[in-house]
Protein backbone atom coordinates (compact mmCIF):
# COMPACT_ATOMS: atom_id res chain seq x y z
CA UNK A 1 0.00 0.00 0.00
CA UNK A 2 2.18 2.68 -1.40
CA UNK A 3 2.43 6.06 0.55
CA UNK A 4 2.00 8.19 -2.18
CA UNK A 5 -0.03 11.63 -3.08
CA UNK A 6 1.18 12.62 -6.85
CA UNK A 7 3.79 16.21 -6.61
CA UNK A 8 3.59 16.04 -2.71
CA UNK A 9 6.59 18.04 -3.11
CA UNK A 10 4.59 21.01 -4.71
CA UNK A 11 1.97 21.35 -2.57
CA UNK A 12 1.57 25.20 -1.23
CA UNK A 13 2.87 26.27 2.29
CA UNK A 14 -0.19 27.41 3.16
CA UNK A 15 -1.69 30.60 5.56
CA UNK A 16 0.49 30.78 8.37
CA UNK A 17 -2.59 32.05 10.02
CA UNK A 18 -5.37 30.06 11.69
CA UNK A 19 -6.71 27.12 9.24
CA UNK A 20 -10.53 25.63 9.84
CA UNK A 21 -9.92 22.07 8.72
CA UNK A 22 -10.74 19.25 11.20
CA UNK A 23 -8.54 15.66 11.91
CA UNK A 24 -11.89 13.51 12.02
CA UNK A 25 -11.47 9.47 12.12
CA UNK A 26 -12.82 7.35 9.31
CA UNK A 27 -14.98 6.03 11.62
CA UNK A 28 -18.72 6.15 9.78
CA UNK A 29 -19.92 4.20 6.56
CA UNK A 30 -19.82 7.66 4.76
CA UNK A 31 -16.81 9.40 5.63
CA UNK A 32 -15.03 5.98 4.93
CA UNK A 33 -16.87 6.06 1.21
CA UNK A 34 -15.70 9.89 1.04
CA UNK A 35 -11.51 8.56 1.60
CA UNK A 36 -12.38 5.86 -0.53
CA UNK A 37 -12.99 8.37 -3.35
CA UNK A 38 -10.21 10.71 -2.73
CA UNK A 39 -8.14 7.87 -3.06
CA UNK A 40 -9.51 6.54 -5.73
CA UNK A 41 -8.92 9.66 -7.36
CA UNK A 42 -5.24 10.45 -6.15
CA UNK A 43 -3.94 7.35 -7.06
CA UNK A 44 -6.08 6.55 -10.36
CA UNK A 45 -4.69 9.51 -12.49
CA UNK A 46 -1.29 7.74 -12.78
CA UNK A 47 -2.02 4.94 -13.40
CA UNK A 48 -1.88 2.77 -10.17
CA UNK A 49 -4.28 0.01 -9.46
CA UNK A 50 -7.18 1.11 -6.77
CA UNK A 51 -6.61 1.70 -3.44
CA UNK A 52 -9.47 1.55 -1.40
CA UNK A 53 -9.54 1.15 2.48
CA UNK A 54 -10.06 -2.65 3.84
CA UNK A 55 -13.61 -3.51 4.72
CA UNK A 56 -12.90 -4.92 7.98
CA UNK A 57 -12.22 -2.33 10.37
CA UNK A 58 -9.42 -3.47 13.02
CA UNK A 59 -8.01 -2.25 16.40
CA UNK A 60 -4.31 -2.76 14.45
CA UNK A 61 -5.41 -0.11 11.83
CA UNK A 62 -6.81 3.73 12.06
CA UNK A 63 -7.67 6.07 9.28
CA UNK A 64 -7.74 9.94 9.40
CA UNK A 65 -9.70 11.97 7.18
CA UNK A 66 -8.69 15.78 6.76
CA UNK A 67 -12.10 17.95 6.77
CA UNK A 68 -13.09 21.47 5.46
CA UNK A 69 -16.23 22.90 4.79
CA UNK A 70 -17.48 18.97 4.86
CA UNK A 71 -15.10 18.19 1.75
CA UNK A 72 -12.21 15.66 2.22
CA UNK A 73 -9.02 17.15 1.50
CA UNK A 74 -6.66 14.73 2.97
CA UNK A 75 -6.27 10.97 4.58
CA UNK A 76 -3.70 8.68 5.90
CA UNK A 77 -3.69 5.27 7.52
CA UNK A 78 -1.61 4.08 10.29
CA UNK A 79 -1.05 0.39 10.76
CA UNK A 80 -0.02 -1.11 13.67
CA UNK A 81 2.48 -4.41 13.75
CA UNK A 82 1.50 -7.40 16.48
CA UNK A 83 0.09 -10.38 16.36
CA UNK A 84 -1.28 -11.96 13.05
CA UNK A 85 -1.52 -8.78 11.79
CA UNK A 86 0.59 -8.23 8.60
CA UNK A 87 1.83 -4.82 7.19
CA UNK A 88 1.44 -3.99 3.96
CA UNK A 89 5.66 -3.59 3.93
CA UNK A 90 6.25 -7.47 4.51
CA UNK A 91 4.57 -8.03 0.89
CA UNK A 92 8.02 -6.52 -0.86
CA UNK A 93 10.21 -5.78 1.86
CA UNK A 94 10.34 -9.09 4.38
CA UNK A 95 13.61 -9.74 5.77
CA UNK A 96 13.80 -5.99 6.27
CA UNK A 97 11.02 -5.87 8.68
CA UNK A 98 11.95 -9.18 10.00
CA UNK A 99 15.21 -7.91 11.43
CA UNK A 100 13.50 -5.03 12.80
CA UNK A 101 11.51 -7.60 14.71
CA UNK A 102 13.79 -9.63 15.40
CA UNK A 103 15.95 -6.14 17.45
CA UNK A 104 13.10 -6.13 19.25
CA UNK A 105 11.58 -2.96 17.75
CA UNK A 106 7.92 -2.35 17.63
CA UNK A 107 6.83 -1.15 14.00
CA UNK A 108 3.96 0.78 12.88
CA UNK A 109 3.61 2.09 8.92
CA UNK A 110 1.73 4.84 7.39
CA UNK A 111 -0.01 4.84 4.28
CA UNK A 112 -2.53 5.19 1.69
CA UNK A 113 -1.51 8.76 2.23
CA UNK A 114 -3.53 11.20 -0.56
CA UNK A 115 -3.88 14.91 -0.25
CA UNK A 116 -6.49 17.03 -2.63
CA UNK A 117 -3.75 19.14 -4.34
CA UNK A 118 -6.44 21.57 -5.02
CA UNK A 119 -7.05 22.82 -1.40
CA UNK A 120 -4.64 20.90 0.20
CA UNK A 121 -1.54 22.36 1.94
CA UNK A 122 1.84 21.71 3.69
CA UNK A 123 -0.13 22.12 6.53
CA UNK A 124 -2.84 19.75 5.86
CA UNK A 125 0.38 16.85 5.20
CA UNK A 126 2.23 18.04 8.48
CA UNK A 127 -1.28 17.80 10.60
CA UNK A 128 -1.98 14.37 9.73
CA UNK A 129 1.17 12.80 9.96
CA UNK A 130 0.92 14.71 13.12
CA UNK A 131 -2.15 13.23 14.47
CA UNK A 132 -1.23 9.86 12.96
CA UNK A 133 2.42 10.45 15.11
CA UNK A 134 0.08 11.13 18.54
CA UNK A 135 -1.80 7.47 17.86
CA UNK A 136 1.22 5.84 16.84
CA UNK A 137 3.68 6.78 19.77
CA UNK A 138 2.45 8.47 22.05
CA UNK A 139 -0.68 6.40 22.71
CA UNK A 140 -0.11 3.13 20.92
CA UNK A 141 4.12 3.21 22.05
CA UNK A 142 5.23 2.26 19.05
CA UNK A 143 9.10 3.08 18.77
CA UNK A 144 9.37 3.13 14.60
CA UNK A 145 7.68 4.48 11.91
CA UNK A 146 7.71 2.13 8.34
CA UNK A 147 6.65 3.97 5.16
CA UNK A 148 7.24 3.12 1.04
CA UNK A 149 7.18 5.30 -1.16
CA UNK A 150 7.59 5.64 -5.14
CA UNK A 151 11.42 6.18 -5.67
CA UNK A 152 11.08 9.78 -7.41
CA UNK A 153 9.59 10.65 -3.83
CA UNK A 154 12.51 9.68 -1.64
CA UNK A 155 14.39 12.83 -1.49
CA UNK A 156 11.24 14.69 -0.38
CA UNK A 157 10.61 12.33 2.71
CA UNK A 158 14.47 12.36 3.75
CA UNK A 159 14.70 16.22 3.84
CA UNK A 160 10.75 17.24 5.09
CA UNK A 161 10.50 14.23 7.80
CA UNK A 162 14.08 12.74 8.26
CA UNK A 163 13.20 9.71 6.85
CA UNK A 164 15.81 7.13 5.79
CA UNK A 165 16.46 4.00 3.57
CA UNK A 166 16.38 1.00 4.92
CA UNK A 167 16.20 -0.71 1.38
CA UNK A 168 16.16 -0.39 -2.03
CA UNK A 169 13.32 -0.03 -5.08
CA UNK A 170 11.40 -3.09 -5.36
CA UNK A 171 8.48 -3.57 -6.71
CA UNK A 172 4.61 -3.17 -4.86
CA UNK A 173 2.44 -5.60 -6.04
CA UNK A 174 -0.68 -3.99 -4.16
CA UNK A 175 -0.21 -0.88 -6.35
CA UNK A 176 1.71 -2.22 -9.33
CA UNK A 177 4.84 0.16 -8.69
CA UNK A 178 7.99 0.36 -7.64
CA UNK A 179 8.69 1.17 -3.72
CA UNK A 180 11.47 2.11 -1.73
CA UNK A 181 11.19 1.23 2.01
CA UNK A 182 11.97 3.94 4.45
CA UNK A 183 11.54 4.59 8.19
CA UNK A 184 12.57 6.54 11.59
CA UNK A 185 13.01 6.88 14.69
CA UNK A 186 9.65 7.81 16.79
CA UNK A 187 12.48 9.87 18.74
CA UNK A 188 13.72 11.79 16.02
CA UNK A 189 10.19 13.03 15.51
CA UNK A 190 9.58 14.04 19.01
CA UNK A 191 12.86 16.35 18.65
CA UNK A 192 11.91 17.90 15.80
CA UNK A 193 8.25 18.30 17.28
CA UNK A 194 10.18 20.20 20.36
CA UNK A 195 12.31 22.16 17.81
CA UNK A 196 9.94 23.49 15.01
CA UNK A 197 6.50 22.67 15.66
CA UNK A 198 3.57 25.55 15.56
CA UNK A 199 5.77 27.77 13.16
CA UNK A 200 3.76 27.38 10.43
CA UNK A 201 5.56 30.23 9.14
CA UNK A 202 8.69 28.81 8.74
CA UNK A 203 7.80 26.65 6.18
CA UNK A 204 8.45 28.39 3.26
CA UNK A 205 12.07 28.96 4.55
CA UNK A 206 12.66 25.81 6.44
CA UNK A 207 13.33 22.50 4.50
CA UNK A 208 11.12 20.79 6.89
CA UNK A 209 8.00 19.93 7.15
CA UNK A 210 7.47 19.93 11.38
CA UNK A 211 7.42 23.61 11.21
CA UNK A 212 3.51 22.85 10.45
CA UNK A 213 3.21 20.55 13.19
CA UNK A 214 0.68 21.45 15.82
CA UNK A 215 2.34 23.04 19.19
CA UNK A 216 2.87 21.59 21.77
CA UNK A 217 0.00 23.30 23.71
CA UNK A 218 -2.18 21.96 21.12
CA UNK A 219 -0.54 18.16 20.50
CA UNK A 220 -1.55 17.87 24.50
CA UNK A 221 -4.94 18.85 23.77
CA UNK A 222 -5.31 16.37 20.97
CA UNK A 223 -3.64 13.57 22.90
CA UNK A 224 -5.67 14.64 26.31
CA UNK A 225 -8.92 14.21 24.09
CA UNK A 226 -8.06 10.90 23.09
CA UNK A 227 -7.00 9.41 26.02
CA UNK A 228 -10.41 10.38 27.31
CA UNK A 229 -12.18 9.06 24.13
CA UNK A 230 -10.55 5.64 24.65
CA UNK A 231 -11.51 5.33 28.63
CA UNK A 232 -15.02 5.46 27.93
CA UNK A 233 -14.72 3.48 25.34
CA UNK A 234 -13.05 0.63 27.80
CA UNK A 235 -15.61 1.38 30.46
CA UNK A 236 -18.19 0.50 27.67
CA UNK A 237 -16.69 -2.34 27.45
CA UNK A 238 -15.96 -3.14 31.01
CA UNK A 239 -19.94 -2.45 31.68
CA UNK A 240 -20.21 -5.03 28.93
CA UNK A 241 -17.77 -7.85 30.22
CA UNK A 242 -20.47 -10.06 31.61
CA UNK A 243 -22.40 -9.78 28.37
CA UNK A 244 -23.01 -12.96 25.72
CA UNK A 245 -23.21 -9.48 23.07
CA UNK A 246 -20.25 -7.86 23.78
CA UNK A 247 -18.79 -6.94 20.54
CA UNK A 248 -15.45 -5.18 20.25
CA UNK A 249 -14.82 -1.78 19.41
CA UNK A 250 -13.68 -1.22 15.14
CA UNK A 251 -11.15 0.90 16.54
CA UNK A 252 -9.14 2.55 19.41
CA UNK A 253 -11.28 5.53 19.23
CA UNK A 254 -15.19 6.08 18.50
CA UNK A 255 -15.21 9.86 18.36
CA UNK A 256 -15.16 11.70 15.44
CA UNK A 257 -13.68 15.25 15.80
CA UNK A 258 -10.09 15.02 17.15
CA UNK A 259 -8.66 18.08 16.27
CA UNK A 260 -10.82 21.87 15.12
């Protein structure tokens, strides 16, 4: 499942003033349909096979949909590693991940990242990856972050995120392209959150892309909000325990709005 949104590397800087897009999960029938379509679109134009989200919903995945004015303008995926769960970087990349397993190191991977190029901004990118960062390490504790991305694209993700190779093009089968598999440290990007973060304004001078991070007043906020989210969630469950109908929950968080 390639990360990949077509000239990410030209997408505007965006205001440097207030923004009124919304982080929402894909947690509803119809906003999943919505990401479904953007992606559809994103990756169809060149040529890529379709990309749609998977129909079963699982606590090892959670998708983020980037609102304003109720249109879609942005989405990513974060997949978590454990248990039977597969990532879509074993399919070309196995004996890679496998000795990151094997160090003990517990992997997570973005993708089926798209951004609408027409409204979309620097901004938009840096506040879902940001998000996606906040469920990925700071509540889920996972130490590494696993991407792949088409080889024209490497550059970009060294420079903007400090990603870096771990191994070389091969082709993705899910996607029909080729893939180069990259990742960091979940500690590198809590430095750089420290360092640049809310100063949006820097990015048209920075070659990074955390400058459009939220602060860190606001990444507390966000990550306050969802630790709250998931308690009553588990009490839900917990007032369910003795229950022959207890179902589990599609995902680590029910609530929609996660960030205004």
């Amino acid at each position: 499942m390639l990360v990949q949104s077509p000239r990410i590397d030209l997408l505007p800087d965006g205001s440097a003033g207030p923004r009124h897009f919304k982080i929402k999960a894909a947690d509803t029938q119809g906003r999943r349909g919505l990401v479904d379509s953007l992606l559809k679109n994103r990756y169809g134009w060149r040529g890529y096979k379709e990309v749609r989200l998977p129909t079963d919903q699982s606590v090892h995945r959670f998708t983020l949909v980037a609102v304003e004015d109720d249109n879609t303008i942005g989405t990513i995926t974060v997949v978590m590693d454990g248990g039977d769960n597969r990532l879509s970087v074993d399919d070309a990349f196995v004996p890679e991940v496998n000795a990151l397993r094997a160090q003990g190191r517990r992997i997570c991977e973005f993708t089926k990242l798209a951004v609408d190029p027409t409204v979309g901004t620097k901004r938009v990118l840096a506040t879902l990856f940001h998000v996606a960062h906040i469920v990925a390490h700071r509540i889920r504790g996972f130490d590494m972050l696993l991407i792949e991305v088409n080889p024209r694209h490497v550059r970009y993700y060294e420079r903007m995120l400090g990603f870096r190779v771990l191994a070389s093009e091969r082709m993705n089968r899910s996607v029909n392209a080729p893939a180069v598999l990259l990742g960091v440290e979940f500690s590198y990007v809590m430095e750089q959150i420290g360092a640049l973060s809310g100063q949006p304004e820097r990015l048209a001078t920075e070659r990074s892309l955390y400058p459009g991070f939220m602060s860190l007043t606001e990444e507390a906020g966000v990550l306050s909000r969802m630790l709250a989210k998931q308690a009553q969630v588990q009490r839900t469950l917990d007032d369910q325990a003795d229950s022959a109908q207890r179902v589990p929950p599609a995902s680590d968080f029910q609530a929609s709005d996660l960030l205004t």
